[in-house]
PDB file of N, CA and C in Angstrom:
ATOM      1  N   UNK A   1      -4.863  -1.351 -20.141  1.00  0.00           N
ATOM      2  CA  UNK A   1      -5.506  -1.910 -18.966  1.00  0.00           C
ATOM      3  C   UNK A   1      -5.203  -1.000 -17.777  1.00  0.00           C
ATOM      4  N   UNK A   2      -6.139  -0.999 -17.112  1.00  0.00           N
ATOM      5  CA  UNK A   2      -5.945   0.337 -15.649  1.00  0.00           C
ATOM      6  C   UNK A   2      -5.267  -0.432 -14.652  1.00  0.00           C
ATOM      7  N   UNK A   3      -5.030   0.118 -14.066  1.00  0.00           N
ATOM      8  CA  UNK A   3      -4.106  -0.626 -12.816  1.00  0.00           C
ATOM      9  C   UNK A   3      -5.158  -1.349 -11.733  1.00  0.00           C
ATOM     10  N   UNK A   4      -6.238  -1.354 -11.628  1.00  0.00           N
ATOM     11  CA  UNK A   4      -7.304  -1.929 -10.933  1.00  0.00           C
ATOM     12  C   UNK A   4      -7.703  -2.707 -11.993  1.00  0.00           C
ATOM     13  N   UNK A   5      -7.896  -2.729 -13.620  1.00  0.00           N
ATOM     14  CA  UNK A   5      -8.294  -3.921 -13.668  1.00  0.00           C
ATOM     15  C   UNK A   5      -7.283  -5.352 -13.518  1.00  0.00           C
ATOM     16  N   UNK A   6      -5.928  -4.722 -13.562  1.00  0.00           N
ATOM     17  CA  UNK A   6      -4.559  -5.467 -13.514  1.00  0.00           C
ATOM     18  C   UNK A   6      -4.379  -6.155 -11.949  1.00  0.00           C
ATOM     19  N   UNK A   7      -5.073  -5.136 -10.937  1.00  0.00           N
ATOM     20  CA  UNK A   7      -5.137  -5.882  -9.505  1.00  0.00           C
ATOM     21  C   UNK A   7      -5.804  -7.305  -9.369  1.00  0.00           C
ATOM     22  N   UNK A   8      -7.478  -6.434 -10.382  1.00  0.00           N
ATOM     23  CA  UNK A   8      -8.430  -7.582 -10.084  1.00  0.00           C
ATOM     24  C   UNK A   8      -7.914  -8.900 -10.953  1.00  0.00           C
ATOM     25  N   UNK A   9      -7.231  -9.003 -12.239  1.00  0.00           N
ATOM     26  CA  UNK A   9      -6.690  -9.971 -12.421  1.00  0.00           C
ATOM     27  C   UNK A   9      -5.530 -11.007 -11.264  1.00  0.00           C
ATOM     28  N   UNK A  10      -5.146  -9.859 -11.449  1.00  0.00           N
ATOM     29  CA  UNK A  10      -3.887 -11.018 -10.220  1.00  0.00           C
ATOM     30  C   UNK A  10      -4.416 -11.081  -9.166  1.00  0.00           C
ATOM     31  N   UNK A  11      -5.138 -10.717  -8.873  1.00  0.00           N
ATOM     32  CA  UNK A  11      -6.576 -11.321  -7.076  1.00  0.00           C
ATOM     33  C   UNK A  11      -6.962 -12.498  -7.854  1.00  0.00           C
ATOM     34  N   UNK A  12      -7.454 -12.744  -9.380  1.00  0.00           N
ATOM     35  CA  UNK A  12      -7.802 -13.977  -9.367  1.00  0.00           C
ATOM     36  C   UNK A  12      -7.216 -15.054  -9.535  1.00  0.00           C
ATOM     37  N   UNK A  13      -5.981 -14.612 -10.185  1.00  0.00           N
ATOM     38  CA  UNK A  13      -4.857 -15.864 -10.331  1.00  0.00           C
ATOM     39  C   UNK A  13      -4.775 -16.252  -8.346  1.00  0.00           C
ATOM     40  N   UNK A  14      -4.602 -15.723  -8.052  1.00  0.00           N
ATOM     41  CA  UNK A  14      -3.988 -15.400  -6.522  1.00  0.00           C
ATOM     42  C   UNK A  14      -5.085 -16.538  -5.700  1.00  0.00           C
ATOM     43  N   UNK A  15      -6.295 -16.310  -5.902  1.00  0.00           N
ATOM     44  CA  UNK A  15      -7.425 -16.970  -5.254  1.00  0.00           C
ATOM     45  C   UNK A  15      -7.142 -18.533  -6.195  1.00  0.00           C
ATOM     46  N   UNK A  16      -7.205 -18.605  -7.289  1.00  0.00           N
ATOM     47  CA  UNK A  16      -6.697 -20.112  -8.287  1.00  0.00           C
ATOM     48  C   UNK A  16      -5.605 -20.475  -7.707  1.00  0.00           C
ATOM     49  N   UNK A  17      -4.510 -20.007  -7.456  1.00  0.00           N
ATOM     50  CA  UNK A  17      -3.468 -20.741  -6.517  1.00  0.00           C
ATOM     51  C   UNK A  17      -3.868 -21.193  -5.426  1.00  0.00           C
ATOM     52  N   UNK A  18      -4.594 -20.555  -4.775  1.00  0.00           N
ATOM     53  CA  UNK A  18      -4.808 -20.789  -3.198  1.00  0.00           C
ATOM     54  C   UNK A  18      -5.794 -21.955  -3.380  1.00  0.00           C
ATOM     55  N   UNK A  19      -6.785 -22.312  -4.378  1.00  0.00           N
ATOM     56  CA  UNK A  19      -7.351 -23.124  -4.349  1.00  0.00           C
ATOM     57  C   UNK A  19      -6.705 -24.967  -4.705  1.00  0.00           C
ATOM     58  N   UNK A  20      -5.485 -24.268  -5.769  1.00  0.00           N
ATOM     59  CA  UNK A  20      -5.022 -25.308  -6.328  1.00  0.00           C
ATOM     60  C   UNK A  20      -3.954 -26.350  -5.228  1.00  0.00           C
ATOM     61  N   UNK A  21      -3.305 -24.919  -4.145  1.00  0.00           N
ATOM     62  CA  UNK A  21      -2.956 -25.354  -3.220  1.00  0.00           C
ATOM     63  C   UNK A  21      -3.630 -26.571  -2.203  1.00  0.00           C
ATOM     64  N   UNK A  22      -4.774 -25.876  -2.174  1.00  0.00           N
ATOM     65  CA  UNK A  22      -5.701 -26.351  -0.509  1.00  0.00           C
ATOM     66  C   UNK A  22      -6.086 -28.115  -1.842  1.00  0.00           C
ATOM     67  N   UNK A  23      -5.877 -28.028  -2.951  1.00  0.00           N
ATOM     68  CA  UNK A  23      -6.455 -29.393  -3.286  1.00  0.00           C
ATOM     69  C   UNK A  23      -5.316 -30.278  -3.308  1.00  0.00           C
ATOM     70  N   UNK A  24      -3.926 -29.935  -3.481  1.00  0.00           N
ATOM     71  CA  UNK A  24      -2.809 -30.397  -3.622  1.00  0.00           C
ATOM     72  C   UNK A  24      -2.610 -31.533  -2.185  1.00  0.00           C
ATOM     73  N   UNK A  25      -3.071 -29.938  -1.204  1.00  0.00           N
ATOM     74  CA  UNK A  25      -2.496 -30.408   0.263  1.00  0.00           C
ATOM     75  C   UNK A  25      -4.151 -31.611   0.493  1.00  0.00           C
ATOM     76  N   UNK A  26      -4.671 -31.599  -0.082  1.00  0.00           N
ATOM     77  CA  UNK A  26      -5.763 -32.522   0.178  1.00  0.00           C
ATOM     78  C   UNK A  26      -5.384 -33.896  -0.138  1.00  0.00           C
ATOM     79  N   UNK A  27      -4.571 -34.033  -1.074  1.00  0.00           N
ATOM     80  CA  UNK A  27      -4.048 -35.159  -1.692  1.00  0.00           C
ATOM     81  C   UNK A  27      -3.542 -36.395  -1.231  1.00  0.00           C
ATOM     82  N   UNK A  28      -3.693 -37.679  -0.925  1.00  0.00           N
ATOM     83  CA  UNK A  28      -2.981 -38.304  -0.308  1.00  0.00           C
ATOM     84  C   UNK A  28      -1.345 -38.400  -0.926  1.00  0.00           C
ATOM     85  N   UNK A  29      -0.950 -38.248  -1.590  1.00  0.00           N
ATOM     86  CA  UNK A  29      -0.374 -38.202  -2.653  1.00  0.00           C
ATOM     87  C   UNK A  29       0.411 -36.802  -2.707  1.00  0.00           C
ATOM     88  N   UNK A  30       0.328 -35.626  -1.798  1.00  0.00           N
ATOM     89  CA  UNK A  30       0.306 -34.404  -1.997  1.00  0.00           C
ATOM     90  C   UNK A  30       2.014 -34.013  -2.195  1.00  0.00           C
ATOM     91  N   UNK A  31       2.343 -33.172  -3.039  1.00  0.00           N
ATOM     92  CA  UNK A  31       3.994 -33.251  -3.810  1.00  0.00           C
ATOM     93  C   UNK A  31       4.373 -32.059  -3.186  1.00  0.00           C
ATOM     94  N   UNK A  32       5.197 -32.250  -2.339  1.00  0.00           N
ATOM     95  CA  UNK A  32       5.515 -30.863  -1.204  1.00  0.00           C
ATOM     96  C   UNK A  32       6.356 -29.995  -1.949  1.00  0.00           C
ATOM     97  N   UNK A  33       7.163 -30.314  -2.786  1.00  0.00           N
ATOM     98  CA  UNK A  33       7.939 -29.341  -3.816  1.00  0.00           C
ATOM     99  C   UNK A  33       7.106 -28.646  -4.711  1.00  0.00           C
ATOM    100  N   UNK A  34       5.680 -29.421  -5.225  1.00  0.00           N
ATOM    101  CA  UNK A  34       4.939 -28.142  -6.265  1.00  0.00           C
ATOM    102  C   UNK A  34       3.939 -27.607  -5.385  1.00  0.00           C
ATOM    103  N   UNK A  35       3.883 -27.910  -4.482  1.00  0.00           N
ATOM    104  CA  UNK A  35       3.065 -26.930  -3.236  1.00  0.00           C
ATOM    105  C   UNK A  35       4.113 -25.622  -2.934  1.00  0.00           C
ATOM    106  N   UNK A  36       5.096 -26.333  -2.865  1.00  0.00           N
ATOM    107  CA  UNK A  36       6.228 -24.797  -2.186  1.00  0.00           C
ATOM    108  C   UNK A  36       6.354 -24.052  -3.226  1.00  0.00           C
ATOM    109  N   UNK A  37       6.114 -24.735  -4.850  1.00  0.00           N
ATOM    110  CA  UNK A  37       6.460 -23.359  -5.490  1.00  0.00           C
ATOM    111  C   UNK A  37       5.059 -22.628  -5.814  1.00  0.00           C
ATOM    112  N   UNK A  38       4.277 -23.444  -5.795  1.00  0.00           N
ATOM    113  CA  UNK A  38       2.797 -22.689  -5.546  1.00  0.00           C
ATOM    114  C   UNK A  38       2.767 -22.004  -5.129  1.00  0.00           C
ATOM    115  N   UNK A  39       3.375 -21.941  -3.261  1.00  0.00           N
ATOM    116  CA  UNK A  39       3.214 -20.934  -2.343  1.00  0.00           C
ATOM    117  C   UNK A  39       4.097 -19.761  -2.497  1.00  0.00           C
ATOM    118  N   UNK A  40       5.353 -19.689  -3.235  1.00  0.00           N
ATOM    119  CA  UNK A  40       6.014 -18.669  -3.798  1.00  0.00           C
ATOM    120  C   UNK A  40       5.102 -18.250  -4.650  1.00  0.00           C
ATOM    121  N   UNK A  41       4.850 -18.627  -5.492  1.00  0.00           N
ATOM    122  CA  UNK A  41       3.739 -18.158  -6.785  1.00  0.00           C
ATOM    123  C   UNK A  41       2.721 -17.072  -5.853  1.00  0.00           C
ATOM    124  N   UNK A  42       2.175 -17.713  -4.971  1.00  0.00           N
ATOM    125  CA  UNK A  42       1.114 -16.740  -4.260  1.00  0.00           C
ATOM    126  C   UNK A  42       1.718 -15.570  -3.396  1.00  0.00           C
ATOM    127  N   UNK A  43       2.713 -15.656  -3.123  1.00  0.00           N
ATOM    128  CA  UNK A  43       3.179 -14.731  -2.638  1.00  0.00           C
ATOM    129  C   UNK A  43       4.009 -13.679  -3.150  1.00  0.00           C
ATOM    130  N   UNK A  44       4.222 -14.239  -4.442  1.00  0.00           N
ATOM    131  CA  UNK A  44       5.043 -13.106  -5.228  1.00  0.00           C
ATOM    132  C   UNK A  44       3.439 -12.279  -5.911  1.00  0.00           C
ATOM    133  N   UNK A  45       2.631 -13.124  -6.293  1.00  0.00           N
ATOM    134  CA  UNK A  45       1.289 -12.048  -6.509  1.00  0.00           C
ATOM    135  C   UNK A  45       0.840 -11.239  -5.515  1.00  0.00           C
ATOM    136  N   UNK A  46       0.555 -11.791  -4.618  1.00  0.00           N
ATOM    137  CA  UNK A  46       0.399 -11.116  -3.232  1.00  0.00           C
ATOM    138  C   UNK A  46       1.091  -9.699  -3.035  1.00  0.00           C
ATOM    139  N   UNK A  47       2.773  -9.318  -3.333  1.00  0.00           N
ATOM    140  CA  UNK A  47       3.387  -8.223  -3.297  1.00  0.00           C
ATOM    141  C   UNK A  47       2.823  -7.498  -4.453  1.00  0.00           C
ATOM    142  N   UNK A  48       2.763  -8.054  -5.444  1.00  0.00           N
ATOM    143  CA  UNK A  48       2.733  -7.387  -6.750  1.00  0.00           C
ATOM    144  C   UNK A  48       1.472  -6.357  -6.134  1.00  0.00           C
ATOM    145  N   UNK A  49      -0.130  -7.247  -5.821  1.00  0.00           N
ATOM    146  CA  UNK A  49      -1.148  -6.635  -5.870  1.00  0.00           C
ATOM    147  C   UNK A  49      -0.729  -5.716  -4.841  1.00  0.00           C
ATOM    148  N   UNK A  50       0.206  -6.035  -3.814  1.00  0.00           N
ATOM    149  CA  UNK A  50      -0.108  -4.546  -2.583  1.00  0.00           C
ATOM    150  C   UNK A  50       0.905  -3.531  -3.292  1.00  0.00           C
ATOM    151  N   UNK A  51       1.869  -3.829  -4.216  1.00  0.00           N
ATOM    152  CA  UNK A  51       2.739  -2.792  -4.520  1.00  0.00           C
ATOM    153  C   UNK A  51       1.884  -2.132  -5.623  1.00  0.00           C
ATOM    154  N   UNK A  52       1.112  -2.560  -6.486  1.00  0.00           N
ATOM    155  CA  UNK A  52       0.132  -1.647  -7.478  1.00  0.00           C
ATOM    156  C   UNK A  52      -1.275  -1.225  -6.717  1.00  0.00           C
ATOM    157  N   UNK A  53      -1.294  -1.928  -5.933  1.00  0.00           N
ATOM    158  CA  UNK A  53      -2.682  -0.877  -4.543  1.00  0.00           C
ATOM    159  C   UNK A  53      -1.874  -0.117  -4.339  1.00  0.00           C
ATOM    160  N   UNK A  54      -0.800   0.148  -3.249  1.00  0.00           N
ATOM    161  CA  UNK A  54      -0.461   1.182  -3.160  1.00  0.00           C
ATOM    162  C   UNK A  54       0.027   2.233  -3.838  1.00  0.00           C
ATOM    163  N   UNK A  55       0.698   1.750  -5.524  1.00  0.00           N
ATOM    164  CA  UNK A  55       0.535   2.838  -6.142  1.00  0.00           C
ATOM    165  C   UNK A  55      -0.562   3.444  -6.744  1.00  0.00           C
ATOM    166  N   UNK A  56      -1.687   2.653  -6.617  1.00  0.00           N
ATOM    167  CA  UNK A  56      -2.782   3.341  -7.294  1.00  0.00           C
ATOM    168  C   UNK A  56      -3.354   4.445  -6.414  1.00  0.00           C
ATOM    169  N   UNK A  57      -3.379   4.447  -4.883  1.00  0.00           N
ATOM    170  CA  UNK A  57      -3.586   4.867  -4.164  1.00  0.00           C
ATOM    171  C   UNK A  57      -2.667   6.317  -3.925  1.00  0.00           C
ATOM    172  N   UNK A  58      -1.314   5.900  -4.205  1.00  0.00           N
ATOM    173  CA  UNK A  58      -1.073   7.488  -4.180  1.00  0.00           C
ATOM    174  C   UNK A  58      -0.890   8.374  -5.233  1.00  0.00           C
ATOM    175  N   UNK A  59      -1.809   7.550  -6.293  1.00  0.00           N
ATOM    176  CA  UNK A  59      -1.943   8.208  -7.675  1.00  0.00           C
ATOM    177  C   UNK A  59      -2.897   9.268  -7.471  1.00  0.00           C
ATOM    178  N   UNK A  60      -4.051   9.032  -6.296  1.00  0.00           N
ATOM    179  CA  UNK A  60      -5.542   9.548  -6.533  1.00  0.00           C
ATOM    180  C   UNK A  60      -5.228  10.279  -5.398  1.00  0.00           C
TER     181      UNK A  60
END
């Protein structure tokens, strides 16, 4: 797998969190502990994708 198609995967997990989030926090009901680890979840993808952009970038 190339390192861009490995980005565009984790952009989509990344966008599925963010969605799963915004429905969580919609919730009357909404569970602030699996929201927070959600939001770790998105943010540890978040580094991943800028640390393999930027290495792809100073590959080329």
């Amino acid at each position: 797998m190339s390192t861009a198609d490995h980005v565009t995967q984790l952009t989509e997990k990344h966008h599925r969190i963010e969605e799963k989030i915004q429905n969580e926090m919609a919730s009357p009901s909404a569970d602030h502990v699996h929201i927070s680890k959600l939001k770790r979840e998105k943010l540890r993808l978040k580094e991943k994708i800028s640390m393999l952009s930027s290495e792809e970038n100073l590959a080329h």
